[in-house]
Protein backbone atom coordinates (compact mmCIF):
# COMPACT_ATOMS: atom_id res chain seq x y z
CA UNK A 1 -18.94 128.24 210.78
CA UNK A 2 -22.53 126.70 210.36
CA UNK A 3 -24.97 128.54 207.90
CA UNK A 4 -27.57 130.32 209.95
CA UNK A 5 -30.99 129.57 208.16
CA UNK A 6 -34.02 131.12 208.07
CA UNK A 7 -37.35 130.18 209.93
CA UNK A 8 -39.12 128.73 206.94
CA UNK A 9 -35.98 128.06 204.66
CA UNK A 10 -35.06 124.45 204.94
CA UNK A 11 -31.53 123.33 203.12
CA UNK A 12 -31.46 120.64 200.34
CA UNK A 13 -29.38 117.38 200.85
CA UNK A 14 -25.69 119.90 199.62
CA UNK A 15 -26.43 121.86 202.88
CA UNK A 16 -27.84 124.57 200.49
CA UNK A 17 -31.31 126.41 201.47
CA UNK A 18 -34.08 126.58 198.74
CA UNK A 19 -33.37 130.03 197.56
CA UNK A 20 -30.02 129.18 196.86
CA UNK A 21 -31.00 126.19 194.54
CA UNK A 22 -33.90 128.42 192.97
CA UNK A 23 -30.78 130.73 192.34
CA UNK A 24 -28.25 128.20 190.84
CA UNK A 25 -31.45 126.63 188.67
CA UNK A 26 -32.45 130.27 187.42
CA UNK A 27 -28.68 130.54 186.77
CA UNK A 28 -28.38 127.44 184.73
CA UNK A 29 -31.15 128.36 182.61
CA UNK A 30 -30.31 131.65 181.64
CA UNK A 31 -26.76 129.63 180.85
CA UNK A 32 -28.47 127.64 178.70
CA UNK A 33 -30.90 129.98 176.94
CA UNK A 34 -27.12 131.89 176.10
CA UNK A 35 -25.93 128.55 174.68
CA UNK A 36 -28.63 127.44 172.64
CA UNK A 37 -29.32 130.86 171.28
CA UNK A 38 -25.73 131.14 170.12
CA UNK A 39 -26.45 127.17 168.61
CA UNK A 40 -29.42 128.46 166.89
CA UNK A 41 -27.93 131.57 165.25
CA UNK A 42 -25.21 129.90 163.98
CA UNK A 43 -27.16 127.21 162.70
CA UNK A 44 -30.67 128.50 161.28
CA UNK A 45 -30.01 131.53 159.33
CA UNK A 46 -27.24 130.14 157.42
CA UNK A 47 -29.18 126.62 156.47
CA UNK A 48 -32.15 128.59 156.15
CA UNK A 49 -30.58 130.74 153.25
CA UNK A 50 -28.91 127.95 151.60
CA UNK A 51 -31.74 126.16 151.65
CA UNK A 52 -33.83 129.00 150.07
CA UNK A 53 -31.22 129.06 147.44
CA UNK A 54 -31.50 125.25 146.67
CA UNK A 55 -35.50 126.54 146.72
CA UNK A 56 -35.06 128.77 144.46
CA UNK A 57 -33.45 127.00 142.39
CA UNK A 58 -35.14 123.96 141.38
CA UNK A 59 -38.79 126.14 141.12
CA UNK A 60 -37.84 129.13 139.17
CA UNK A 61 -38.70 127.09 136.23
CA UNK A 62 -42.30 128.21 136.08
CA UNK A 63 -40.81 131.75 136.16
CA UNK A 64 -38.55 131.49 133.27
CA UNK A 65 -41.47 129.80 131.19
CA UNK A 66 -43.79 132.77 131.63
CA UNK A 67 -40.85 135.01 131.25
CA UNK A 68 -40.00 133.55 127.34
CA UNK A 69 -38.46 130.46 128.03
CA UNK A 70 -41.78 128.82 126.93
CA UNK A 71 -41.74 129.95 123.45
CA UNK A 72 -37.89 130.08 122.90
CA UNK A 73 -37.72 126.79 124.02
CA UNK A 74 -40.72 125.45 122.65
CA UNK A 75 -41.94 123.89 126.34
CA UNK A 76 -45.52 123.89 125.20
CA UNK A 77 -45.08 120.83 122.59
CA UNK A 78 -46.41 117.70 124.62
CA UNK A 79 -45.13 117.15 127.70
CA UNK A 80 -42.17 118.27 127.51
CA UNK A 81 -42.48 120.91 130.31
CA UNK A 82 -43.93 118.03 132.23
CA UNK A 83 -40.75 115.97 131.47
CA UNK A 84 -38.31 118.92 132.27
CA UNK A 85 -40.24 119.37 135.43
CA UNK A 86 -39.80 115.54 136.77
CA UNK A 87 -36.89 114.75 135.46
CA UNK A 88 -34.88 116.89 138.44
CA UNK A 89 -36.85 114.35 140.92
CA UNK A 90 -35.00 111.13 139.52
CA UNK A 91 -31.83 111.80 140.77
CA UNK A 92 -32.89 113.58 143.51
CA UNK A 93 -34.13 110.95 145.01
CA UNK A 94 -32.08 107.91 144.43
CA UNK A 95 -28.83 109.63 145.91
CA UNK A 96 -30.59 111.64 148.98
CA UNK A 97 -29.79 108.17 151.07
CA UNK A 98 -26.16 107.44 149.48
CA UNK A 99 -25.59 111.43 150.18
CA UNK A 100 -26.73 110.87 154.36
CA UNK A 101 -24.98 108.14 154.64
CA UNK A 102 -21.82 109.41 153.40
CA UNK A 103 -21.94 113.12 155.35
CA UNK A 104 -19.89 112.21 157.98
CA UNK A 105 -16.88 110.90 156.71
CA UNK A 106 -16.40 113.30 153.70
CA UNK A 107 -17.19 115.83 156.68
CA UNK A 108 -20.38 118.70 156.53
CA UNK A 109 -18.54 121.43 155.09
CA UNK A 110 -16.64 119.66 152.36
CA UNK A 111 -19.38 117.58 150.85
CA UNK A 112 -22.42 120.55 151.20
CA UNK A 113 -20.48 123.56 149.70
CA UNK A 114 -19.12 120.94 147.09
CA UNK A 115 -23.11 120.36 146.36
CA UNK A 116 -23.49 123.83 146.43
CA UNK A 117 -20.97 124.90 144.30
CA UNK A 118 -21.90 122.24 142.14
CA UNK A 119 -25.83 123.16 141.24
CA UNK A 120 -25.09 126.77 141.43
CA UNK A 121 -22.48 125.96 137.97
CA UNK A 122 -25.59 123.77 136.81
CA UNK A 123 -28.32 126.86 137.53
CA UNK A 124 -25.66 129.21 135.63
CA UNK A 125 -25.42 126.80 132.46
CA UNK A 126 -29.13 126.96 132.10
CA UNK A 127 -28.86 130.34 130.93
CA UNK A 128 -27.29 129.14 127.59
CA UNK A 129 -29.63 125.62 126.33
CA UNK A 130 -30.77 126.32 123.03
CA UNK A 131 -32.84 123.11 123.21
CA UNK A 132 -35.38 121.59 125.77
CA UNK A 133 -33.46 118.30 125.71
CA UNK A 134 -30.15 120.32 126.74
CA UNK A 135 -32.54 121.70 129.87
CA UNK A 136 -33.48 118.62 130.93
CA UNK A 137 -30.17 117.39 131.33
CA UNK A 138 -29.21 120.15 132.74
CA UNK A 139 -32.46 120.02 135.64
CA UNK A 140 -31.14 116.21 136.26
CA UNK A 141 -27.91 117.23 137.07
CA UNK A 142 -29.57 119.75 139.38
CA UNK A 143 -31.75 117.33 141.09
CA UNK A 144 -28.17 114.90 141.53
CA UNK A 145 -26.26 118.16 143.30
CA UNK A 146 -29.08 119.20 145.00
CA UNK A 147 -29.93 115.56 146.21
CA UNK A 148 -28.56 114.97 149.50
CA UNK A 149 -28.85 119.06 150.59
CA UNK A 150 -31.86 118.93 152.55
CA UNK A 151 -31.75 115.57 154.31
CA UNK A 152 -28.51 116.52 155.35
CA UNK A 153 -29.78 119.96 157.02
CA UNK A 154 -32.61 117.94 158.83
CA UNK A 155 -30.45 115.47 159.94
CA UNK A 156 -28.00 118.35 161.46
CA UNK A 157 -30.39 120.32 162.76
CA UNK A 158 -32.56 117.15 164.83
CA UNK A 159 -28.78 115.83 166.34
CA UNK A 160 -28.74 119.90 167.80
CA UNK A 161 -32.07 119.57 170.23
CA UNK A 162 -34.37 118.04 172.02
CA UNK A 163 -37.21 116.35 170.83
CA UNK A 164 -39.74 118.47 171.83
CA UNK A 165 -37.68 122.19 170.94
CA UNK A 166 -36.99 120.88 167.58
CA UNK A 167 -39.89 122.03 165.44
CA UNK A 168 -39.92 125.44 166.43
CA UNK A 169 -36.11 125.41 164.69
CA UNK A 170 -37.63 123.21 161.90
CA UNK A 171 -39.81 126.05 161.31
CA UNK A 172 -37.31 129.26 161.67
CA UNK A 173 -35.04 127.46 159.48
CA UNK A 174 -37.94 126.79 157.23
CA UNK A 175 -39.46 129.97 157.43
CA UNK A 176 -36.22 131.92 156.29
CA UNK A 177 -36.18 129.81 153.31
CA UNK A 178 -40.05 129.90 151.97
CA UNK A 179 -39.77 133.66 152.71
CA UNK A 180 -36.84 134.34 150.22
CA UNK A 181 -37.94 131.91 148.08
CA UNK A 182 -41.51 133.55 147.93
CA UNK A 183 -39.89 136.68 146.95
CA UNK A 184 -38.17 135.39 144.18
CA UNK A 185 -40.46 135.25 141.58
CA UNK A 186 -40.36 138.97 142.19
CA UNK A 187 -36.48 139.00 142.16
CA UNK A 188 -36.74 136.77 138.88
CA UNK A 189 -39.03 139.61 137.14
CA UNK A 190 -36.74 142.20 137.59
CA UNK A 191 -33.70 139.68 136.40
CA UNK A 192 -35.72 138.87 133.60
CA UNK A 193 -36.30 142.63 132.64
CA UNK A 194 -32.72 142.49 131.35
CA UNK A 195 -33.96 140.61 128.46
CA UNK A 196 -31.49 141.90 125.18
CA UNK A 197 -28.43 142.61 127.27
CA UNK A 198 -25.74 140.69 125.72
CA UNK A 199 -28.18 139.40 122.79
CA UNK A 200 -29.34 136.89 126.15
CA UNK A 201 -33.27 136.47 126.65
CA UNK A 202 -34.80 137.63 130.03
CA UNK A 203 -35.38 134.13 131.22
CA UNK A 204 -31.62 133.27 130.53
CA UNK A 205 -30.71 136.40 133.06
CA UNK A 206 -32.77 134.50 135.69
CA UNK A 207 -31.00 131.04 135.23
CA UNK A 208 -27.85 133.52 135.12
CA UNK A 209 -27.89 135.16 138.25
CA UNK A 210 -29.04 133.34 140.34
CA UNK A 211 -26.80 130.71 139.58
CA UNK A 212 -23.89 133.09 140.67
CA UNK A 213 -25.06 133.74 143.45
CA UNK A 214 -25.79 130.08 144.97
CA UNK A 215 -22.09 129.46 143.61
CA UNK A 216 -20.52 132.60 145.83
CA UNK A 217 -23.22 131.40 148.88
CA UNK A 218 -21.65 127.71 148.30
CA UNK A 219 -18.23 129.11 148.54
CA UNK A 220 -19.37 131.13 151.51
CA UNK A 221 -20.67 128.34 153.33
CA UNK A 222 -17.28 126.12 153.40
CA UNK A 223 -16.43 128.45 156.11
CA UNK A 224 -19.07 128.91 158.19
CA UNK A 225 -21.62 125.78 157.86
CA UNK A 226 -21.59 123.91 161.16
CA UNK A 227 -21.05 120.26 161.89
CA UNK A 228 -23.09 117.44 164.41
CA UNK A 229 -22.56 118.67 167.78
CA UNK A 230 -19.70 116.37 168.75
CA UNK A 231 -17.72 117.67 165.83
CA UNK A 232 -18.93 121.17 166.04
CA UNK A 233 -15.97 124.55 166.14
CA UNK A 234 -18.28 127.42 167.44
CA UNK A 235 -18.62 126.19 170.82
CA UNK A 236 -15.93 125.84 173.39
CA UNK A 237 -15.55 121.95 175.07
CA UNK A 238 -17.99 123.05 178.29
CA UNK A 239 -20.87 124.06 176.15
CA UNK A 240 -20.10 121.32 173.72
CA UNK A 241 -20.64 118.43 176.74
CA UNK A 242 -23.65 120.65 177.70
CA UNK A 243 -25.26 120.40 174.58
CA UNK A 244 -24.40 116.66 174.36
CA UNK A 245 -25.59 115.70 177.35
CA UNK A 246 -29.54 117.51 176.81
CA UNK A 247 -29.98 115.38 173.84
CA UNK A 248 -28.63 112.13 176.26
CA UNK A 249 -30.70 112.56 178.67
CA UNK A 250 -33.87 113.24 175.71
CA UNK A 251 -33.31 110.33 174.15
CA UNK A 252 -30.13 108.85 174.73
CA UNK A 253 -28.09 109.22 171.16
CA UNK A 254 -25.98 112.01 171.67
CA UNK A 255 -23.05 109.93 170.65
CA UNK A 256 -23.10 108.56 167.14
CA UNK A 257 -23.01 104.89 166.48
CA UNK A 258 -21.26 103.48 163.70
CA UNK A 259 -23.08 102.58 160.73
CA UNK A 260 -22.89 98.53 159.50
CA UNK A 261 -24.78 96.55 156.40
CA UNK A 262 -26.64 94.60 159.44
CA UNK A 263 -27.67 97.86 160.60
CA UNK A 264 -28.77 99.64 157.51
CA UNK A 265 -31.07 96.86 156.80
CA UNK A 266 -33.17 97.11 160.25
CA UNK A 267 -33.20 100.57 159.63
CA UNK A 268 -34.75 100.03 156.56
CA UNK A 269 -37.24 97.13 157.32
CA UNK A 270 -38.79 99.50 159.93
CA UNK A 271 -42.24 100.33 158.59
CA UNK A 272 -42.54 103.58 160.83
CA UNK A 273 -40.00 105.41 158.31
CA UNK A 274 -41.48 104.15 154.87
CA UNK A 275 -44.79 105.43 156.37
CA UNK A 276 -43.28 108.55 157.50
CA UNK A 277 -41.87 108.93 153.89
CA UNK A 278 -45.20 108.15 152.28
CA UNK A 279 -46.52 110.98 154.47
CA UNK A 280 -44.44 113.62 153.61
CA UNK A 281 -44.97 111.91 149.93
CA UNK A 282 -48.59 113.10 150.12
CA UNK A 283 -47.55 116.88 151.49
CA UNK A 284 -45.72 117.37 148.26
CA UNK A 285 -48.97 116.69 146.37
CA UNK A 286 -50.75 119.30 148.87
CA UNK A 287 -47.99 121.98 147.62
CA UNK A 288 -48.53 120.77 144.23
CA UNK A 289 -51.44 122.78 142.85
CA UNK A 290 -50.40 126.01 144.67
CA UNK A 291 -46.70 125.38 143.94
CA UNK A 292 -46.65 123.38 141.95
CA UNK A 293 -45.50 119.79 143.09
CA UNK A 294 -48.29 116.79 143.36
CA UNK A 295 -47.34 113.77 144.84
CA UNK A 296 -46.41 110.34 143.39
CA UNK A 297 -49.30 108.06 145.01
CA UNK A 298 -47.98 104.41 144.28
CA UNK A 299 -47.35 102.28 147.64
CA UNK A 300 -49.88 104.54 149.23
CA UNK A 301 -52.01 101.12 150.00
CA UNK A 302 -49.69 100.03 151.96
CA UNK A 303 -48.07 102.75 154.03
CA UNK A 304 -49.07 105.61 155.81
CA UNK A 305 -48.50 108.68 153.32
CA UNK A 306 -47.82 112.43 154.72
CA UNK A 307 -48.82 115.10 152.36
CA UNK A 308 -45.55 117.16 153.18
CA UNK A 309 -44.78 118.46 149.47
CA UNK A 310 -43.90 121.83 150.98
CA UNK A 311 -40.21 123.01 150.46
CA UNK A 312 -39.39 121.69 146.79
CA UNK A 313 -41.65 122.81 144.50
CA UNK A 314 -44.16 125.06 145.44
CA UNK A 315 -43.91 127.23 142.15
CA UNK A 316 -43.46 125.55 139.37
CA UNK A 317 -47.16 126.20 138.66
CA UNK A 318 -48.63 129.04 141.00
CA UNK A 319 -47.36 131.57 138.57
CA UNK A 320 -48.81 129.48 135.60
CA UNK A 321 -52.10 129.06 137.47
CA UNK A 322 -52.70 133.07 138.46
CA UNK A 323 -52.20 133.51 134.60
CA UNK A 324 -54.54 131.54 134.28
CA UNK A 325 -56.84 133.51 136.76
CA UNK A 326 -56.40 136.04 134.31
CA UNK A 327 -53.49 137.97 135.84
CA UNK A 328 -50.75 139.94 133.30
CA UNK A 329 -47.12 138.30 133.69
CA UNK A 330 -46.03 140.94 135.91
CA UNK A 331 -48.85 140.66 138.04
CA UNK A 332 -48.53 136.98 138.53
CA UNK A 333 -45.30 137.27 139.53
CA UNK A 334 -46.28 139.82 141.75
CA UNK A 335 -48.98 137.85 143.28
CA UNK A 336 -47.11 134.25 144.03
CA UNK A 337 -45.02 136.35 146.59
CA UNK A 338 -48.09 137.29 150.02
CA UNK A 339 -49.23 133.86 150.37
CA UNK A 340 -45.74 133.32 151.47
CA UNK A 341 -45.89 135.60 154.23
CA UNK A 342 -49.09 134.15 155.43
CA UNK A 343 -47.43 131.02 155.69
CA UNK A 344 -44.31 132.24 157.59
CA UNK A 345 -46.96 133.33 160.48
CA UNK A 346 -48.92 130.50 159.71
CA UNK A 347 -46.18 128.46 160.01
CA UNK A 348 -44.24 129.46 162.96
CA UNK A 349 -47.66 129.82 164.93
CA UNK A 350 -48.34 125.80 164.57
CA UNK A 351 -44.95 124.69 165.29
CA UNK A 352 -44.83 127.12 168.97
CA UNK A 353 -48.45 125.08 170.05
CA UNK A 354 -46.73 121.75 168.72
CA UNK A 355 -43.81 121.81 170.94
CA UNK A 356 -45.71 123.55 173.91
CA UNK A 357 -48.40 120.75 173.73
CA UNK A 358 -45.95 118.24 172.72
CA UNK A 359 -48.32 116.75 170.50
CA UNK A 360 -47.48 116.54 166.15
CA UNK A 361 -50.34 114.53 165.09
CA UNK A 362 -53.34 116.93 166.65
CA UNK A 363 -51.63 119.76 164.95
CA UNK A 364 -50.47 117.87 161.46
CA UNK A 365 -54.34 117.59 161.10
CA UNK A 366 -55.32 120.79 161.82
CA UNK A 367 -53.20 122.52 159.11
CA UNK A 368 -54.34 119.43 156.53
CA UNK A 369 -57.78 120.51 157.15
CA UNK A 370 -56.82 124.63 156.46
CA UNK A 371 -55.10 122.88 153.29
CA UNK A 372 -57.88 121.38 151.75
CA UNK A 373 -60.13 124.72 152.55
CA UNK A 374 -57.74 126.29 150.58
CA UNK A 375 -58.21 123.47 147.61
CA UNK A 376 -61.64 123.35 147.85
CA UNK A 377 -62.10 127.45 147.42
CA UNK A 378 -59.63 127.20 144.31
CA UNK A 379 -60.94 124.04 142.91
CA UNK A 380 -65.14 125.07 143.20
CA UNK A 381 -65.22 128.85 142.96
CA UNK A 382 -65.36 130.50 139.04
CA UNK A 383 -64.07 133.69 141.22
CA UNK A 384 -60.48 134.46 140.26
CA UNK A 385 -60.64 136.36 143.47
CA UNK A 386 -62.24 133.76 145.63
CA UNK A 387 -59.52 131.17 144.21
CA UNK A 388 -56.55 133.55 144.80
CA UNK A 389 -57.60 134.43 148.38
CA UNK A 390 -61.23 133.46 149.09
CA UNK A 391 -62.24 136.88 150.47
CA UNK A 392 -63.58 139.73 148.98
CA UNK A 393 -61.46 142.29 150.67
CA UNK A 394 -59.21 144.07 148.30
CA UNK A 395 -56.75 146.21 147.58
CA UNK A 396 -55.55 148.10 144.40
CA UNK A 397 -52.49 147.46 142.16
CA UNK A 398 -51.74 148.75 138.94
CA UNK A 399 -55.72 149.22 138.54
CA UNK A 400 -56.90 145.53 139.33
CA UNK A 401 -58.69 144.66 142.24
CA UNK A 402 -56.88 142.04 144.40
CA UNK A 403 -57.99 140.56 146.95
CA UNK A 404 -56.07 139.57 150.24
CA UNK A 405 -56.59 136.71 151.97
CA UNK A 406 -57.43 132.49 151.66
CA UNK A 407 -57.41 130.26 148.73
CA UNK A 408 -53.67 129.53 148.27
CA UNK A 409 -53.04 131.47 150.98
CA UNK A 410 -55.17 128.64 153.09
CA UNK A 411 -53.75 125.55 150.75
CA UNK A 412 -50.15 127.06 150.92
CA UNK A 413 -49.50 127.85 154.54
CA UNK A 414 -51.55 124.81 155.87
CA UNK A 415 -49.41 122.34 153.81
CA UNK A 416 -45.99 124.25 153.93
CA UNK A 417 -46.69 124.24 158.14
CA UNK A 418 -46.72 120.29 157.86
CA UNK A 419 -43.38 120.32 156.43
CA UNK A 420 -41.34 120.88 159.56
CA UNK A 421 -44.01 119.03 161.69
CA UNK A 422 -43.94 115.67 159.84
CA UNK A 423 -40.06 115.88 159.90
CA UNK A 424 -40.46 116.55 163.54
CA UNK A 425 -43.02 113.61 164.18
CA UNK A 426 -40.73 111.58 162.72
CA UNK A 427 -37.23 112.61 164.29
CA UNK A 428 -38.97 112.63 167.26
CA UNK A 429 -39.93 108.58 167.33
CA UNK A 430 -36.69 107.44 166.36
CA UNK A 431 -33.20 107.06 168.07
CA UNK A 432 -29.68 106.56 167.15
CA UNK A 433 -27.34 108.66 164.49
CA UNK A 434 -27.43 106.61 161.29
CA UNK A 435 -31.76 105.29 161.99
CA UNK A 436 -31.81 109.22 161.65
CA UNK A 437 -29.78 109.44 158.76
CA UNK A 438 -31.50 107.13 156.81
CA UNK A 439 -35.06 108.11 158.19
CA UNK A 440 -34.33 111.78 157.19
CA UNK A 441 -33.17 110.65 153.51
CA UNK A 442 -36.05 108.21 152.87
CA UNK A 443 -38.67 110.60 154.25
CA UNK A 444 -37.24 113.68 151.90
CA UNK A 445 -36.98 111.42 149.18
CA UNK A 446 -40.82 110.71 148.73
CA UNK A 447 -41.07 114.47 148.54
CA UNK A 448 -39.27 113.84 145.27
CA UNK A 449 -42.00 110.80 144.27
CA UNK A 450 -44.22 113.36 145.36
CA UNK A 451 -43.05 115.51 142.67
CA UNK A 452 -42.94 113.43 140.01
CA UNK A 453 -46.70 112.60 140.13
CA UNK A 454 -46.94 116.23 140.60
CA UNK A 455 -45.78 117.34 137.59
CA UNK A 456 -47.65 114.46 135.45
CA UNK A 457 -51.08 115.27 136.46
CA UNK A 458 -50.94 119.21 136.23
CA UNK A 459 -50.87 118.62 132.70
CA UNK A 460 -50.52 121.33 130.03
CA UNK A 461 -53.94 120.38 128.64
CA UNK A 462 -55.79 121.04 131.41
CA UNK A 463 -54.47 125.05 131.71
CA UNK A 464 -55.59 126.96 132.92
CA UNK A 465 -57.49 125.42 136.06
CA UNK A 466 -55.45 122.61 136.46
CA UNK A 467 -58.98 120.81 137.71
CA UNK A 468 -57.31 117.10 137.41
CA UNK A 469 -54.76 117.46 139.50
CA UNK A 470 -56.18 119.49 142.17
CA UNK A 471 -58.93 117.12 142.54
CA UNK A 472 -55.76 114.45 142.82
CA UNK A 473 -54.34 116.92 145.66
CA UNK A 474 -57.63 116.65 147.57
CA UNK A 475 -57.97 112.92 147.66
CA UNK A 476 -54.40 112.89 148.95
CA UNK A 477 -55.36 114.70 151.94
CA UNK A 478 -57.86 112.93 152.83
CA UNK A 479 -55.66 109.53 152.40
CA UNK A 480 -52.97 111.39 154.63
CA UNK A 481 -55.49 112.06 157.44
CA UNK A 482 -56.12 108.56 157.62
CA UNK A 483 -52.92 107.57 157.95
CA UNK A 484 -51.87 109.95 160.12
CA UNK A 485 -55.18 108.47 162.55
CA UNK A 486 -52.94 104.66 161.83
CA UNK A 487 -50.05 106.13 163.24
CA UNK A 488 -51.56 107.86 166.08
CA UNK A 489 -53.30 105.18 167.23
CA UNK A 490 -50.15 102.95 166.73
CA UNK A 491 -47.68 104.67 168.59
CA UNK A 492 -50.83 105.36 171.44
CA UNK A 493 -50.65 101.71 172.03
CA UNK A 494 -47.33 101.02 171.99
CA UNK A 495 -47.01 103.94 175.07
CA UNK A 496 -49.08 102.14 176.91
CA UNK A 497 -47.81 99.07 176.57
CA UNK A 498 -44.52 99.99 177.70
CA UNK A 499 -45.50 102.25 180.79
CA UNK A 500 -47.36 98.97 181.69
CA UNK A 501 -44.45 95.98 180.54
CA UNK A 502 -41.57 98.48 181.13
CA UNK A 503 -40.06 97.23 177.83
CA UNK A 504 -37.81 99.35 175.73
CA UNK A 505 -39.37 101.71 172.74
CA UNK A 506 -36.65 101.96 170.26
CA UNK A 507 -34.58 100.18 172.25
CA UNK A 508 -34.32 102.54 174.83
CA UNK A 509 -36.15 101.95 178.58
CA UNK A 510 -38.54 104.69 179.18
CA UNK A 511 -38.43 106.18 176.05
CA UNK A 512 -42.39 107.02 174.52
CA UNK A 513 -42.89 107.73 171.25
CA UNK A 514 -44.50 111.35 170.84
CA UNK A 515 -48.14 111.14 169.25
């Protein structure tokens, strides 16, 4: 029996009329809007806690300093907060490439709850130095568990998606983990009110903890912390292919390829990822003087540096600065926590427009330009209120006027919002498993150089304004928007070339590398 079709309806080449296909393709979307929502729920919320954890963490050292640890510990001497500080980031980032290279065959579940487990013990011993020296041991340690957590995560979550969906997960994934870990300080005042319990001082109860709770989140996560898609539990073998075969026909490296000595050496003579690194270098300066974490700017002459410095350290000296602005302890604590949830918004608003548009660069600018606002109304204003938020609206707490809006709110959610876009830009102009693995590592990793240099030019000397290495933050926003106008303009030109020649980007025909 022939299908009788309407006047106006003409059939496709399957014999099936155009409402029917408009059907089956509505179908198939909703089918996979249910698959990737169940992909993102089991993913995100889970790495975005552990990753606030890992956060928290390394950062609630300028917590415990204001909260005693400064004058039990003597910090003030020198440098020795300064050395305590960067001594986390050796570690940290010499094994973050060892760590991503390694994930697969010790498997995803094994080797990050191990990590987990691991720093958590390390956070918990804290609570007992009696000497700086034993602390800075016990931060390298840290910084050697902690190493290969967060390439790992970004190297998980850009196998998941498509190129141009990923940053919007970058930044949910993101967001859940500067929102907890912009709470803590709060979380780490009331800890540290149980200063005398057990003849331990408050800042020991904060090391204490919270350290007990990464290590019950670790062992948590050994069930539940997914795997690379081809390896993954939570889906069944349909919506496994499905997924698979999205990021195949993206960019063609759904499957992984295995990793060789020949291979790992291209990888690394690529000058894309060391300039991707040196960019997200310079955002860890950016999220220096607000949280703390300046970056490291050697090699910045010769590669392109992003100013990503977001994640890692953003308060190892927020705290310290507000007390400087003349805020009580409490009230310093208090205060680190709203730019936080300016940023979330912030954040999440930037990364929707970036994958709409499909554009990283245009956007990467944009919230380097809100940064340095921010700088600029901390560095030049005498205002404590100008500095904190650069507006005179205001409201009252515990009889001090303060005010709510810019300053580090600007600083802090512009260069926190580059965090998930660089690593986007750069996941999204590469192809293949291990080019990933190793760009994800080397990228994360000059976050740590970034935090070396960080912690060496906020120098106790110059407290309370910090002035030095602010003005150091600055210049490296400037130096990243140039860079970021090389790689533009590079990748520009190779698109055209190869819509014109045909030849493979990446080694892939048709692929174009997203500006």
């Amino acid at each position: 029996m022939s299908t009788e079709i309407r006047p106006g309806i003409q059939p496709d080449t399957k014999g099936n009329t155009s409402i029917e296909t408009e059907v089956r393709h509505e179908e198939n979307l909703t089918s996979e809007r249910q698959i990737m929502r169940k992909v993102d729920w089991r993913l995100l919320p889970l790495l975005g806690m552990l990753y606030a954890l890992a956060l928290i963490d390394r950062t609630n050292l300028g917590v415990a300093r204001i909260a005693g640890m400064d004058r039990d510990l003597r910090l003030s001497k020198g440098i020795r907060y300064s050395i305590v500080s960067a001594i986390y980031f050796v570690p940290y980032i010499v094994l973050q490439l060892p760590s991503n290279l390694v994930l697969r065959q010790f498997g995803v579940s094994n080797w990050l709850a191990f990590c987990v487990v691991l720093w958590g013990a390390v956070q918990l011993a804290m609570g007992f130095v009696p000497t700086w020296g034993l602390l800075a041991l016990c931060r390298a340690l840290l910084g050697a568990f902690e190493a290969g957590f967060f390439p790992a995560l970004v190297f998980i979550i850009t196998t998941w998606y498509k190129r141009h969906e990923v940053q919007k997960r970058l930044a949910g994934f993101y967001i859940i983990s500067i929102l907890a870990g912009g709470f803590s300080a709060i979380f780490a005042y009331v800890l540290s009110l149980l200063g005398g319990k057990l003849g331990l001082a408050g800042w020991s109860w904060i090391f204490i903890v919270e350290g007990a709770i990464t290590i019950v989140f670790g062992a948590f996560a050994w069930f539940y912390i997914p795997d690379f898609p081809d390896k993954n539990t939570f889906l069944n073998e349909e919506q496994t292919s499905f997924v698979l075969r999205r990021v195949e026909n993206d960019r063609g490296d759904s499957t992984p390829d295995t990793l060789s000595t020949r291979k790992l050496l291209e990888h690394l003579s690529d000058w894309k990822i060391w300039v991707f690194g040196k960019v997200f270098y310079f955002y860890y300066s950016s999220m220096v003087y607000e949280l703390g974490i300046l970056a490291l700017m050697y090699m910045c002459v010769t590669v392109p540096a992003y100013a990503i410095g977001l994640l890692t350290t953003n308060r190892f000296f927020v705290t310290i600065i507000l007390r400087g602005m003349g805020w009580s302890v409490k009230d310093s604590l208090l205060l680190s926590a709203p730019p936080y949830v300016f940023s979330a918004i912030s954040i999440m608003f930037f990364a929707w427009m970036s994958d709409k548009y499909q554009q990283r660069a245009l956007f990467i600018a944009i919230q380097t330009f809100i940064t340095l606002v921010g700088l600029f109304l901390t560095c030049f204003s005498s205002s404590s209120a100008w500095r904190y938020t650069g507006e005179k609206t205001s409201i009252s707490l515990h009889h001090k006027l303060i005010p709510t809006s810019t300053g580090l709110f600007f600083s802090n959610a512009g260069s926190s919002g580059c965090v998930p876009a660089i690593i986007a830009y750069a996941s999204n102009n590469i192809i293949s498993h291990t080019k990933r693995a190793v760009t994800t590592a080397l990228v994360v990793s000059f976050g740590g150089i970034g935090g070396i240099f960080a912690t060496t030019v906020f120098r106790q000397k110059d407290n309370p304004r910090f002035l030095p290495g602010i003005y150091a933050t600055i210049a490296c926003q400037f130096l990243l928007l140039a860079l970021l106008a090389i790689t533009t303009l590079y990748f520009w030109y190779q698109n055209k070339k190869g819509r014109v020649s045909g030849k493979p980007i990446e080694g892939k025909v048709g692929f174009l590398y997203t500006l």
